[in-house]
Protein backbone atom coordinates (compact mmCIF):
# COMPACT_ATOMS: atom_id res chain seq x y z
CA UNK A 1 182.16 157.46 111.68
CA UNK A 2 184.79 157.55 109.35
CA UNK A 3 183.68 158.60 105.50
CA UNK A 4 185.69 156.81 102.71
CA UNK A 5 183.96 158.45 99.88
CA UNK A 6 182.20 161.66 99.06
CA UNK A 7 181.17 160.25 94.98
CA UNK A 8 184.43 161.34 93.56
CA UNK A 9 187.44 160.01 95.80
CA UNK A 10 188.47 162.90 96.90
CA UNK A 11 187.96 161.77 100.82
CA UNK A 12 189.88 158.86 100.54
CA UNK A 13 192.48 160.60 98.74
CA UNK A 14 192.96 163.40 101.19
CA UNK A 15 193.31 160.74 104.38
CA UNK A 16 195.88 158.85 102.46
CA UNK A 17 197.86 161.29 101.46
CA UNK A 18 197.85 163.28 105.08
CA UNK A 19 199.43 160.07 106.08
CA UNK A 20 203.32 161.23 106.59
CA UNK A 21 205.62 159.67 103.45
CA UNK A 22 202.96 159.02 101.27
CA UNK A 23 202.99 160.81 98.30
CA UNK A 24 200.50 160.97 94.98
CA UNK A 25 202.30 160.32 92.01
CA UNK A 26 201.04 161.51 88.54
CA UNK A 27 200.77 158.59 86.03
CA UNK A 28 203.43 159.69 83.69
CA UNK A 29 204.14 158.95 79.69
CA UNK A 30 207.47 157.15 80.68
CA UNK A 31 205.26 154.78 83.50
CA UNK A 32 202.76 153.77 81.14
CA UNK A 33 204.95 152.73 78.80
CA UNK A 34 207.29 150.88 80.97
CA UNK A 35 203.75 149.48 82.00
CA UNK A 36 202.62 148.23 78.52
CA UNK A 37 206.50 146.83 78.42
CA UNK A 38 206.79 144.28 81.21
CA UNK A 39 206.47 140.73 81.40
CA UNK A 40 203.50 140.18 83.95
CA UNK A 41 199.77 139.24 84.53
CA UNK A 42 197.72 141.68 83.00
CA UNK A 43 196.16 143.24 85.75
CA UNK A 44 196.60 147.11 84.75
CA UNK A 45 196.39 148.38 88.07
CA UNK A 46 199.29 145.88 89.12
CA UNK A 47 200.99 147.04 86.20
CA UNK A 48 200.98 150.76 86.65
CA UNK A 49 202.06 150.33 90.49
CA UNK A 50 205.30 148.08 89.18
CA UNK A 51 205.81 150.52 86.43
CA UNK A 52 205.49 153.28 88.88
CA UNK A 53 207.93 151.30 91.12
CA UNK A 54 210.14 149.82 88.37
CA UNK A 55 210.75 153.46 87.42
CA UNK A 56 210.95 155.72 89.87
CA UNK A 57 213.50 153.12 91.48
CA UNK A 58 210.99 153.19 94.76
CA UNK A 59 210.69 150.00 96.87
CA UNK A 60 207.44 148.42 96.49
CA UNK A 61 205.22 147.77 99.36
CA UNK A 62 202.67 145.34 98.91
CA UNK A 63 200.35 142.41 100.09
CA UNK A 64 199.68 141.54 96.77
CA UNK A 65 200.88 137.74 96.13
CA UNK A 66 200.77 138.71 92.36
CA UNK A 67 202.95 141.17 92.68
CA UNK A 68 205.23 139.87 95.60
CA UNK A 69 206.48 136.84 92.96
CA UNK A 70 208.06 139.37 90.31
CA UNK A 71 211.55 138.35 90.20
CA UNK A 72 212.29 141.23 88.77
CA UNK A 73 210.75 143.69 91.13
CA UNK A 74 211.73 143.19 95.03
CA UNK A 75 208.47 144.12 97.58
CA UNK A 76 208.45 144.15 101.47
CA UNK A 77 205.19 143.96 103.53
């Protein structure tokens, strides 16, 4: 059986980032500003992960159509 949560995330967490070239990535001043900047829905979790993207200058892997149709911000899935 696998266990996604133990109350506090911190199983979920751990399997993700065991995965090889996955990496946490602290929410920074300069991300959450970026993220208040841009011109998108205003889903906040949508909006850190472009943020996060935007500036880090990572590619952005996503299902999300929301985020797939930035112009601005090129995804793969």
């Amino acid at each position: 059986m696998l266990r996604i949560d133990d109350g506090t995330g911190n199983v979920l967490a751990t399997r993700v980032c065991s995965v090889p070239r996955v990496h946490s990535i602290a929410l920074t001043r300069e991300i959450a500003l970026t993220a208040d900047a841009l011109a998108m829905h205003s889903d906040p979790a949508d909006r850190f992960i472009a943020a996060t993207a935007t500036t880090l200058d990572a590619q952005l892997v996503t299902k999300d159509n929301l985020l797939r149709k930035l112009a601005w911000q090129p995804t793969h899935w």
